[in-house]
C-alpha atoms as a PDB file:
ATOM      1  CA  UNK A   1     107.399 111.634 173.623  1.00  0.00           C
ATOM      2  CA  UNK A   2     106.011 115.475 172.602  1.00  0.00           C
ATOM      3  CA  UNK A   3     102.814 115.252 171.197  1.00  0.00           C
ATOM      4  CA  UNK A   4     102.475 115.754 167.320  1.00  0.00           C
ATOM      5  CA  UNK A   5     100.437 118.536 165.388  1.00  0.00           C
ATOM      6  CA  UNK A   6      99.546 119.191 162.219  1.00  0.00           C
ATOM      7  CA  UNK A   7      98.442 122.306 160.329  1.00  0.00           C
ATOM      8  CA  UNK A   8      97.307 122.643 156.670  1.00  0.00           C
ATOM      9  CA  UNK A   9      96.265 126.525 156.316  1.00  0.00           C
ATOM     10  CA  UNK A  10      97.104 128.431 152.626  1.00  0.00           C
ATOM     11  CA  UNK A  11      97.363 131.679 155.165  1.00  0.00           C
ATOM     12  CA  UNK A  12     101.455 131.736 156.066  1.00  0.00           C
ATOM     13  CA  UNK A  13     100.766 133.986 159.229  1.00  0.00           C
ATOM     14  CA  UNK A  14      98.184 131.780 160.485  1.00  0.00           C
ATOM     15  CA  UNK A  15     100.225 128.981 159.773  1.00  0.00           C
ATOM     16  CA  UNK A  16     102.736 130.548 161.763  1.00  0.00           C
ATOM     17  CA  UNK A  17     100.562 131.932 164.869  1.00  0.00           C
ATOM     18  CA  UNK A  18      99.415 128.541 165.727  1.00  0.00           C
ATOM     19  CA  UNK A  19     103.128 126.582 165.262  1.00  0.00           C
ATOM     20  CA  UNK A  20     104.301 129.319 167.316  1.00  0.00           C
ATOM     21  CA  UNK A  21     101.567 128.356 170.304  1.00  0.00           C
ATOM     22  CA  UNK A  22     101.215 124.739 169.646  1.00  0.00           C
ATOM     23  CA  UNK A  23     104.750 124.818 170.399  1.00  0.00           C
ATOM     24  CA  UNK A  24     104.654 126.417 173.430  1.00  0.00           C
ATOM     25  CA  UNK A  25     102.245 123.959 174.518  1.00  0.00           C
ATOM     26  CA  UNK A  26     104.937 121.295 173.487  1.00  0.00           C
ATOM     27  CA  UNK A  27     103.684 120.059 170.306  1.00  0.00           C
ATOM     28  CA  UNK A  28     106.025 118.916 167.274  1.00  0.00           C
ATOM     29  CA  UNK A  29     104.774 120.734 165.079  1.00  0.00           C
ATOM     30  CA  UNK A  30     104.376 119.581 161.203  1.00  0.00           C
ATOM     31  CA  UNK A  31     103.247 122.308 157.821  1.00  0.00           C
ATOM     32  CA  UNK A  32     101.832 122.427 155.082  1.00  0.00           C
ATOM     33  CA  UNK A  33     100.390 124.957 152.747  1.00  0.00           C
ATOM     34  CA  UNK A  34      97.526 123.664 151.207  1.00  0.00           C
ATOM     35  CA  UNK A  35      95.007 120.089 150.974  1.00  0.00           C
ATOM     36  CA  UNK A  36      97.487 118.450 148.292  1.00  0.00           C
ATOM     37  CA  UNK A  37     101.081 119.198 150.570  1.00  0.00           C
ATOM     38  CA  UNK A  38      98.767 118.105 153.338  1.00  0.00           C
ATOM     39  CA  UNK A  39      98.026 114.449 151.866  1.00  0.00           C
ATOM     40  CA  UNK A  40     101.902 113.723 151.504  1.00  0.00           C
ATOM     41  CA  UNK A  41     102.570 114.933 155.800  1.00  0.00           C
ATOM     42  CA  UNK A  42      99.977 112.774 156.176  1.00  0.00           C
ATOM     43  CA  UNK A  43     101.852 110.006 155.521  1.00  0.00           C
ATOM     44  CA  UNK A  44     104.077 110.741 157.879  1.00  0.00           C
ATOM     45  CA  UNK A  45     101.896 110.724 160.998  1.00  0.00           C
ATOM     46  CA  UNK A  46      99.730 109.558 162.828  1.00  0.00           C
ATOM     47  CA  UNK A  47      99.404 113.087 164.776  1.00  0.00           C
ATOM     48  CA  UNK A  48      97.775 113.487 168.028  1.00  0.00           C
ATOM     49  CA  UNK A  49      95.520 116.666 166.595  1.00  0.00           C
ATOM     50  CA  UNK A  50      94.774 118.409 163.248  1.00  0.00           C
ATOM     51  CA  UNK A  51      94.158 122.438 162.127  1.00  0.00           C
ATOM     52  CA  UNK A  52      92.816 122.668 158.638  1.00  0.00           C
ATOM     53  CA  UNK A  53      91.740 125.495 156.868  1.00  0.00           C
ATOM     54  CA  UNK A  54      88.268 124.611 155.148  1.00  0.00           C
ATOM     55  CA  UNK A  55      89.187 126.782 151.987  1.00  0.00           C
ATOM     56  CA  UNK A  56      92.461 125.771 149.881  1.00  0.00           C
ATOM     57  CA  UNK A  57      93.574 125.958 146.751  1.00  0.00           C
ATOM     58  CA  UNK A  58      93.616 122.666 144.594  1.00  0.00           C
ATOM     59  CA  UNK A  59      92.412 119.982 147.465  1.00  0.00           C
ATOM     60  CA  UNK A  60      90.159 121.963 149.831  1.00  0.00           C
ATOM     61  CA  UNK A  61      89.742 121.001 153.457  1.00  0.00           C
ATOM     62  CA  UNK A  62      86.793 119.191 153.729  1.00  0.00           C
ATOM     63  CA  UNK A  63      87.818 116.473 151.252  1.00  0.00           C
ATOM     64  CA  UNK A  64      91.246 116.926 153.465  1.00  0.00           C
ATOM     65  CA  UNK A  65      89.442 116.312 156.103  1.00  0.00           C
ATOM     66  CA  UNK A  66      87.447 113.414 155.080  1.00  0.00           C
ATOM     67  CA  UNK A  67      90.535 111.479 154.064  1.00  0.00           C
ATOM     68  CA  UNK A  68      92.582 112.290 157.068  1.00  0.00           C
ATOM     69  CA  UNK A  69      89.390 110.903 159.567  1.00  0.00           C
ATOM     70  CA  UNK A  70      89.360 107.794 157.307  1.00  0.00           C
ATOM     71  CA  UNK A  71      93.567 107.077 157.239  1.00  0.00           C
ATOM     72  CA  UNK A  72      93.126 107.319 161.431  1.00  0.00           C
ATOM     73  CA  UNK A  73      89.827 105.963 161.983  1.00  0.00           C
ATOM     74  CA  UNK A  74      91.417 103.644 164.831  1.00  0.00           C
ATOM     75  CA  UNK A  75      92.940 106.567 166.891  1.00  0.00           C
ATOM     76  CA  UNK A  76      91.758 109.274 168.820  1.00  0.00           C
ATOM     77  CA  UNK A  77      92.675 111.529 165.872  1.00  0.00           C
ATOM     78  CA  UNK A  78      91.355 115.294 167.269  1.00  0.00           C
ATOM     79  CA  UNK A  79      90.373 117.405 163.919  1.00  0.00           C
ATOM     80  CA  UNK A  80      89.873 121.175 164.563  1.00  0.00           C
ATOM     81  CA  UNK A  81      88.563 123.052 161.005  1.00  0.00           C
ATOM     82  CA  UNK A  82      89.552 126.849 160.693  1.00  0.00           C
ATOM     83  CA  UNK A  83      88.279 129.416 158.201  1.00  0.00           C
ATOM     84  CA  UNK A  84      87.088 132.762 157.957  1.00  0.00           C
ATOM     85  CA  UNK A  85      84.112 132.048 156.790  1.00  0.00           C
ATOM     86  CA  UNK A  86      82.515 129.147 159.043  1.00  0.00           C
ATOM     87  CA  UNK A  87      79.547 131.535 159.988  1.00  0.00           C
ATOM     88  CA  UNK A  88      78.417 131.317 156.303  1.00  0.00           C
ATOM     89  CA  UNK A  89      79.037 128.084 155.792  1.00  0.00           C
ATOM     90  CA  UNK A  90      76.816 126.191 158.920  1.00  0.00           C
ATOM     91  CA  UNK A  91      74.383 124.552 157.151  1.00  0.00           C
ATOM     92  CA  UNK A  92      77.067 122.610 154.906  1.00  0.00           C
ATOM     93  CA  UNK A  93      78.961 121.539 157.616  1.00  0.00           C
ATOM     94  CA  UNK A  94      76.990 119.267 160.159  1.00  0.00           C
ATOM     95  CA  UNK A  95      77.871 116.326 158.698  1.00  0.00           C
ATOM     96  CA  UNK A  96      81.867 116.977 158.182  1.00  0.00           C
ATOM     97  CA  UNK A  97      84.176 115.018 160.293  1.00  0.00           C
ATOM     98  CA  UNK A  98      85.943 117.928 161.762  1.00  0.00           C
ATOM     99  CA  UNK A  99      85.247 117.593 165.848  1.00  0.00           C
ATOM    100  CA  UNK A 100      85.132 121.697 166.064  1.00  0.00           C
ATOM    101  CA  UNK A 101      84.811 124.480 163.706  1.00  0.00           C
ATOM    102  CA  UNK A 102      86.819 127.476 164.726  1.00  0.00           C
ATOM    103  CA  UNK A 103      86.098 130.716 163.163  1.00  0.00           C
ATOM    104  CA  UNK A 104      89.266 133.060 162.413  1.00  0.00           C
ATOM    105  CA  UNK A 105      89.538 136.385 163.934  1.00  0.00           C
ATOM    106  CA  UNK A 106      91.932 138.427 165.648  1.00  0.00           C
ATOM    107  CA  UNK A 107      94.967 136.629 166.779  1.00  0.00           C
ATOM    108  CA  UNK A 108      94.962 137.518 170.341  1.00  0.00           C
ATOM    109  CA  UNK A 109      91.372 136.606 170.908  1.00  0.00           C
ATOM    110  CA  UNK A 110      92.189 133.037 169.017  1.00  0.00           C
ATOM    111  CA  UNK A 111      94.659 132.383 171.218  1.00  0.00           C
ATOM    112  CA  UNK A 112      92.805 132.538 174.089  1.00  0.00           C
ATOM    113  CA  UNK A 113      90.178 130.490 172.686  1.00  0.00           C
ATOM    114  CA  UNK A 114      92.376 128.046 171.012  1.00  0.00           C
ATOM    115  CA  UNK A 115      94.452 127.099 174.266  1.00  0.00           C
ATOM    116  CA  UNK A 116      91.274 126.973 176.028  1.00  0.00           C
ATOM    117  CA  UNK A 117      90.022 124.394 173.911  1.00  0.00           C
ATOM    118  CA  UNK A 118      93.672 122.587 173.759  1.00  0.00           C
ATOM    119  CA  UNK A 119      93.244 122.008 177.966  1.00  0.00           C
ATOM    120  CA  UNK A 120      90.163 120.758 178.021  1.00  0.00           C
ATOM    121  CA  UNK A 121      90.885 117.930 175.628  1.00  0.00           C
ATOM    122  CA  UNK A 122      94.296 117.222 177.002  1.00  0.00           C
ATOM    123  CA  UNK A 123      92.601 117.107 180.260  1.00  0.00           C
ATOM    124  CA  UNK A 124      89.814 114.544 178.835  1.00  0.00           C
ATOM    125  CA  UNK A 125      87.260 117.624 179.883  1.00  0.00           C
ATOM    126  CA  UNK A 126      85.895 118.090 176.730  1.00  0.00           C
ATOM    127  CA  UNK A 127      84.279 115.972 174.110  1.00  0.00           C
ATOM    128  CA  UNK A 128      82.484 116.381 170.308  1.00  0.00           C
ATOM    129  CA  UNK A 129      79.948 114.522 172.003  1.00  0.00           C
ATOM    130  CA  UNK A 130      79.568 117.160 174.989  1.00  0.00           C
ATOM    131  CA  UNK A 131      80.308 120.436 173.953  1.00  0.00           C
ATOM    132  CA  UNK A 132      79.460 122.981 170.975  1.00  0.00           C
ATOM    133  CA  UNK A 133      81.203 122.273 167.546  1.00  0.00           C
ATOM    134  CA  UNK A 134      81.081 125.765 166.205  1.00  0.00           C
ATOM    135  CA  UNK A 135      83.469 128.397 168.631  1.00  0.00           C
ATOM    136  CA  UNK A 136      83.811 131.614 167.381  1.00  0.00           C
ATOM    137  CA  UNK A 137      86.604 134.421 168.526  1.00  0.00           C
ATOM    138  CA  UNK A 138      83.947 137.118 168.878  1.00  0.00           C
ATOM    139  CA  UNK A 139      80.771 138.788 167.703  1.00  0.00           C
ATOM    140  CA  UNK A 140      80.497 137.219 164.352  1.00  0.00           C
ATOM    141  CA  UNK A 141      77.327 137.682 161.545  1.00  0.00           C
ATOM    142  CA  UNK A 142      77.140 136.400 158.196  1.00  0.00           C
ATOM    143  CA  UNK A 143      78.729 138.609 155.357  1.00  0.00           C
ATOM    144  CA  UNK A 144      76.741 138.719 152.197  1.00  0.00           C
ATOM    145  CA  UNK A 145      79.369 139.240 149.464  1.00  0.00           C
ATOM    146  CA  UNK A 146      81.043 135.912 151.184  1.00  0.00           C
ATOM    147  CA  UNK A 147      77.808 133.885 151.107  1.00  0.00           C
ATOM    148  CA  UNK A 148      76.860 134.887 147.638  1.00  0.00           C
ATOM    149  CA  UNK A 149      80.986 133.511 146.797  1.00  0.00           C
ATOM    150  CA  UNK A 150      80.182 130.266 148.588  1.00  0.00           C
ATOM    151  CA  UNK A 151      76.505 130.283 146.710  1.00  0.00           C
ATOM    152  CA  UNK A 152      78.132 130.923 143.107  1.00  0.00           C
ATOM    153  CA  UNK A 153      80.553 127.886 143.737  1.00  0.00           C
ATOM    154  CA  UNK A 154      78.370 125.604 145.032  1.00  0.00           C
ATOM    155  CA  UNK A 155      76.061 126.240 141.917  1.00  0.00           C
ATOM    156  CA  UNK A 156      79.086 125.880 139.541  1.00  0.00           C
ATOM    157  CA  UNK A 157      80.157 122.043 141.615  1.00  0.00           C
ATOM    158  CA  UNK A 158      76.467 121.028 140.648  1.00  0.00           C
ATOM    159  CA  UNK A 159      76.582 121.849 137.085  1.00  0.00           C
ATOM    160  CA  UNK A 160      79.648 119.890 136.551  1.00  0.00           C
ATOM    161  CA  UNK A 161      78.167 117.185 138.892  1.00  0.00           C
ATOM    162  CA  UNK A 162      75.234 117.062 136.606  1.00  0.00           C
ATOM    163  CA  UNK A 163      76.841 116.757 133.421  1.00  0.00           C
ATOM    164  CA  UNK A 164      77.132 113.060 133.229  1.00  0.00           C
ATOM    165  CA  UNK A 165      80.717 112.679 132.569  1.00  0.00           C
ATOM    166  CA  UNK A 166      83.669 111.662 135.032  1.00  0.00           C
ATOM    167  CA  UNK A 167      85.906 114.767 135.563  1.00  0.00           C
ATOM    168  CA  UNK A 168      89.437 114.614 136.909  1.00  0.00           C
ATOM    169  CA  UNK A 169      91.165 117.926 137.571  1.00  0.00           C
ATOM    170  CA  UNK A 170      94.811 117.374 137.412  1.00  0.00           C
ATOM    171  CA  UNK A 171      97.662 119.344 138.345  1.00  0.00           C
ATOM    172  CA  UNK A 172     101.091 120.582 136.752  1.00  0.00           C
ATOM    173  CA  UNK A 173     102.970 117.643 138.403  1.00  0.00           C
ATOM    174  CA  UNK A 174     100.325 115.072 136.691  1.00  0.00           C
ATOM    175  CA  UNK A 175      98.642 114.577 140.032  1.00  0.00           C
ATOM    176  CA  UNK A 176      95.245 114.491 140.895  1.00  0.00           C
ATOM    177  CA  UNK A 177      93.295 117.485 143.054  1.00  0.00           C
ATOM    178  CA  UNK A 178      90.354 116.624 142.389  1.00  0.00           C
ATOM    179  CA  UNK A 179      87.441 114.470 141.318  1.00  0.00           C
ATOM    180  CA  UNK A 180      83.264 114.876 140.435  1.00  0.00           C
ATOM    181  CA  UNK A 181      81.820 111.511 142.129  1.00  0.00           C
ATOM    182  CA  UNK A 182      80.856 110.197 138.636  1.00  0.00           C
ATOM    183  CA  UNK A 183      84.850 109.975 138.012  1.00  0.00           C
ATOM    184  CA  UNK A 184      84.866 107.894 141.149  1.00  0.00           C
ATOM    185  CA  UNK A 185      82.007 105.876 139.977  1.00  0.00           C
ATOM    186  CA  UNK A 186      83.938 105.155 136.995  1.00  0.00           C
ATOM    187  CA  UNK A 187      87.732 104.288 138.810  1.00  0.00           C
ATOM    188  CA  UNK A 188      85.901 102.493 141.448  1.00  0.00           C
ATOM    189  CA  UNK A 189      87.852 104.495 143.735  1.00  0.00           C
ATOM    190  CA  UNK A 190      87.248 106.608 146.915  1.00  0.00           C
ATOM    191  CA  UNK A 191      89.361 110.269 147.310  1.00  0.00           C
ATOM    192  CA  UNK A 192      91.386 108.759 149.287  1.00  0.00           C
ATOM    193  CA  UNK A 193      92.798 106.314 146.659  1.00  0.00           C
ATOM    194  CA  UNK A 194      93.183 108.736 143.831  1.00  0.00           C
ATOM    195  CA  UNK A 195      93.879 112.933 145.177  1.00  0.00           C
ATOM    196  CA  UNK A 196      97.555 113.450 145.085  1.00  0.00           C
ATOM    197  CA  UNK A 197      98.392 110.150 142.875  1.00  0.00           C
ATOM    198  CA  UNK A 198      99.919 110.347 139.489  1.00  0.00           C
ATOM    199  CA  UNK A 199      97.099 109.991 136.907  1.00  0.00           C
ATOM    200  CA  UNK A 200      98.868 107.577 135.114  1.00  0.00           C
ATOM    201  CA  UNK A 201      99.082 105.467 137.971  1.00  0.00           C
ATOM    202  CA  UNK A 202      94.871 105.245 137.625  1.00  0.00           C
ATOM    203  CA  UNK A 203      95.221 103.622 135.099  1.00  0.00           C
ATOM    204  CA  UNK A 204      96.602  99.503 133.691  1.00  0.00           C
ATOM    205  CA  UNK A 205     100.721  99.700 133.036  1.00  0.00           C
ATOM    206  CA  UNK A 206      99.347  99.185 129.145  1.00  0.00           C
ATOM    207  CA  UNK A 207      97.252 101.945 128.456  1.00  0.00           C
ATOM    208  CA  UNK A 208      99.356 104.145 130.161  1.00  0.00           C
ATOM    209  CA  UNK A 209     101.971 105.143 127.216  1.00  0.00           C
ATOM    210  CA  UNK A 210      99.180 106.315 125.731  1.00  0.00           C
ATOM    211  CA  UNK A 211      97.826 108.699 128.200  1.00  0.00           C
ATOM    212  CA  UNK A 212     101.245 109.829 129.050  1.00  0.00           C
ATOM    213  CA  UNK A 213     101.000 110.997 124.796  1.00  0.00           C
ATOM    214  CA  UNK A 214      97.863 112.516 125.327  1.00  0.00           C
ATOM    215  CA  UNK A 215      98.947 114.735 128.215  1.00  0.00           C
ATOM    216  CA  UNK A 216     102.065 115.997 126.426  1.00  0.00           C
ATOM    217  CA  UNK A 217     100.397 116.896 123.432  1.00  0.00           C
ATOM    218  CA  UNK A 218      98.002 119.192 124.228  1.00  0.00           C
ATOM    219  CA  UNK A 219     100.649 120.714 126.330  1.00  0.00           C
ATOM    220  CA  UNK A 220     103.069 120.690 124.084  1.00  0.00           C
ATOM    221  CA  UNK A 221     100.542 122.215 121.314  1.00  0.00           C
ATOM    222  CA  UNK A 222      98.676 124.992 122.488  1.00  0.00           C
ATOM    223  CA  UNK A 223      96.623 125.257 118.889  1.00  0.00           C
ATOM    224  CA  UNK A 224      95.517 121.658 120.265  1.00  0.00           C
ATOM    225  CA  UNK A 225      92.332 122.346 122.226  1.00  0.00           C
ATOM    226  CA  UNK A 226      92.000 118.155 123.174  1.00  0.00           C
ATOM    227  CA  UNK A 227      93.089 114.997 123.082  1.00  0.00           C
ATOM    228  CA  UNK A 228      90.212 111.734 122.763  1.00  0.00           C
ATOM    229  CA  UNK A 229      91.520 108.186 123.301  1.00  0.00           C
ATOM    230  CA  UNK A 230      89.725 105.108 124.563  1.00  0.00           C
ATOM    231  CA  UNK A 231      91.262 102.780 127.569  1.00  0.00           C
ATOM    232  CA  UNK A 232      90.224  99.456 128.636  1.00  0.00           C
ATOM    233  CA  UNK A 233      90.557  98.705 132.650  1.00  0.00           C
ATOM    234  CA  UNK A 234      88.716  96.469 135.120  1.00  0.00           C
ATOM    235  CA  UNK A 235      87.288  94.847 132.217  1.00  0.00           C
ATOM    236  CA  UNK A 236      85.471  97.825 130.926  1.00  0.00           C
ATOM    237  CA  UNK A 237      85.860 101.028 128.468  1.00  0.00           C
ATOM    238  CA  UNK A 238      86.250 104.520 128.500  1.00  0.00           C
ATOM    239  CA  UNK A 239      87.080 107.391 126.153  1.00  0.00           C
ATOM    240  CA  UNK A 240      89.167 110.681 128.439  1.00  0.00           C
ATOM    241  CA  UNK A 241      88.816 113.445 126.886  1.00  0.00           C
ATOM    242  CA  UNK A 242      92.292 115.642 127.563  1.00  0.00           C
ATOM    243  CA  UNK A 243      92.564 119.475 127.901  1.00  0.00           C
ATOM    244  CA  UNK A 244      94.721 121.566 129.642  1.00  0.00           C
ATOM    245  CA  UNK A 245      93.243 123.604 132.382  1.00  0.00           C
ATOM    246  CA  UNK A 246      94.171 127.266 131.951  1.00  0.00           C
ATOM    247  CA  UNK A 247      94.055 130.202 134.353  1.00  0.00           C
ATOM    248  CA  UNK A 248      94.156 133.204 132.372  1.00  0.00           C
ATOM    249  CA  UNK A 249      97.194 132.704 130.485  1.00  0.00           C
ATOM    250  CA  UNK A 250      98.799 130.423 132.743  1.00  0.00           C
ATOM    251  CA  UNK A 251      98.790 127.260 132.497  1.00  0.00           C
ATOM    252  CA  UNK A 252      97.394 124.999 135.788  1.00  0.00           C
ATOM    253  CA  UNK A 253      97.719 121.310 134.468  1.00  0.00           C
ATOM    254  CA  UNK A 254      94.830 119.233 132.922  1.00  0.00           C
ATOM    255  CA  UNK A 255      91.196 118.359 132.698  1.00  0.00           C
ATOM    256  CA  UNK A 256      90.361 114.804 132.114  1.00  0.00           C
ATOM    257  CA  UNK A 257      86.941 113.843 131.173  1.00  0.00           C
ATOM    258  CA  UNK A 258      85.816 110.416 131.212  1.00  0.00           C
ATOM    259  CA  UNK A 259      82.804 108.305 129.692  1.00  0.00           C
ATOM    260  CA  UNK A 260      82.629 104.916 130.082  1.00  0.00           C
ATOM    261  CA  UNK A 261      82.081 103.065 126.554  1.00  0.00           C
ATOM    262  CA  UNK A 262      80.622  99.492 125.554  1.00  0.00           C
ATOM    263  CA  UNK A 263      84.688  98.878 124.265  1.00  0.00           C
END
């Protein structure tokens, strides 16, 4: 039976270099396009080894890879992380679950380094325990406008962290992409159990009319800047706050903010 891979990479070319030598090396190869398309192939594994860009749109790839290490905690479930900009980002990831951090460069030089790495674990030579995490495809040093990027972000995640408040960021198809940990504090729920699931589905079959209402009208009525209701689950409270989330003039899907209340 051909060994199964999977690769989750927003970069089609990429994408496309490593089906092409996966294949080669006999691999069924599975695709997707970014962290949310790559919950849903999930679910159609389990797959001998992972590529996952660290940097997506809507679910990045270090919550990716968190839930993926957690769904196949039982099997030898190889993770390899990809991005162009692992040399800036070292001291964040130490304590990710990929088991090696490849750096992106030129094609030619990646393949090399890419099949090298694919022999050694197919030949049981290599280990996370054994051998460096971090391989790069070259002479690589830190780029400043690319740090200062990864700086600005990580700045912005805190602020909204800090606020207090339970944030869910939801997409156009009402599903979830992601979550501040005080919104996970409040669901009692891990990433796991709520990126990429309906955000009605959150929530108790009664309240959920209501939320459904909430969510059309502000998109419905673009004068309508939010929408405040109160829910009772779990035998607690909370008022969501509902606005749509707008880039430029284009509409992305929703922001929920939640408090919880005394009811």
């Amino acid at each position: 039976m051909p060994r199964r891979a999977l690769v989750v990479d927003n970069d089609f070319f990429f994408v496309d270099f490593l089906e092409k030598l996966l294949q080669k090396r006999g691999y069924r190869v599975t695709k997707a396009y970014d962290g949310k398309e790559g919950l849903l192939e999930l679910e159609n594994g389990p797959f001998d080894i992972l590529f996952a860009d660290l940097i997506m749109p809507k679910i990045d790839g270090l919550q990716f890879i968190r839930i993926a290490r957690r769904k196949y905690s039982d099997l030898n479930f190889r993770i390899v992380a990809v991005s162009g900009s692992v040399i800036e980002q070292l001291d964040e990831l130490s304590d990710t679950e990929a088991d090696w951090f490849v750096a992106k460069g030129p094609f030619e030089q990646m393949e090399m380094q890419i099949n090298d790495l694919l022999d050694q674990m197919e030949s049981g030579g290599i280990s996370r325990k054994d051998a460096s995490r971090f391989l790069d495809s070259g002479v690589l040093y830190p780029r400043q406008v690319t740090g200062e990027l990864i700086e600005t972000l990580n700045f912005q995640k805190a602020v909204i962290e800090s606020i207090g408040l339970g944030v869910l960021v939801v997409d156009k198809d009402a599903r979830v992409i992601n979550a501040t940990s005080r919104a996970l504090e409040i669901l009692n729920a891990s990433p796991g159990d709520i990126l990429n699931k309906h955000i009605v589905s959150l929530f108790p079959l009664e309240e959920r009319p209501y939320l459904t209402d909430a969510l059309k009208a502000v998109a419905r009525n673009l004068g309508l800047r939010k929408v405040c209701l109160n829910i009772v689950f779990d035998a607690k409270g909370a008022r969501l706050t509902i606005s749509l989330l707008k880039l430029g003039k284009t509409i992305a899907g929703w922001i929920v903010a939640m408090e919880e209340t005394n009811q």
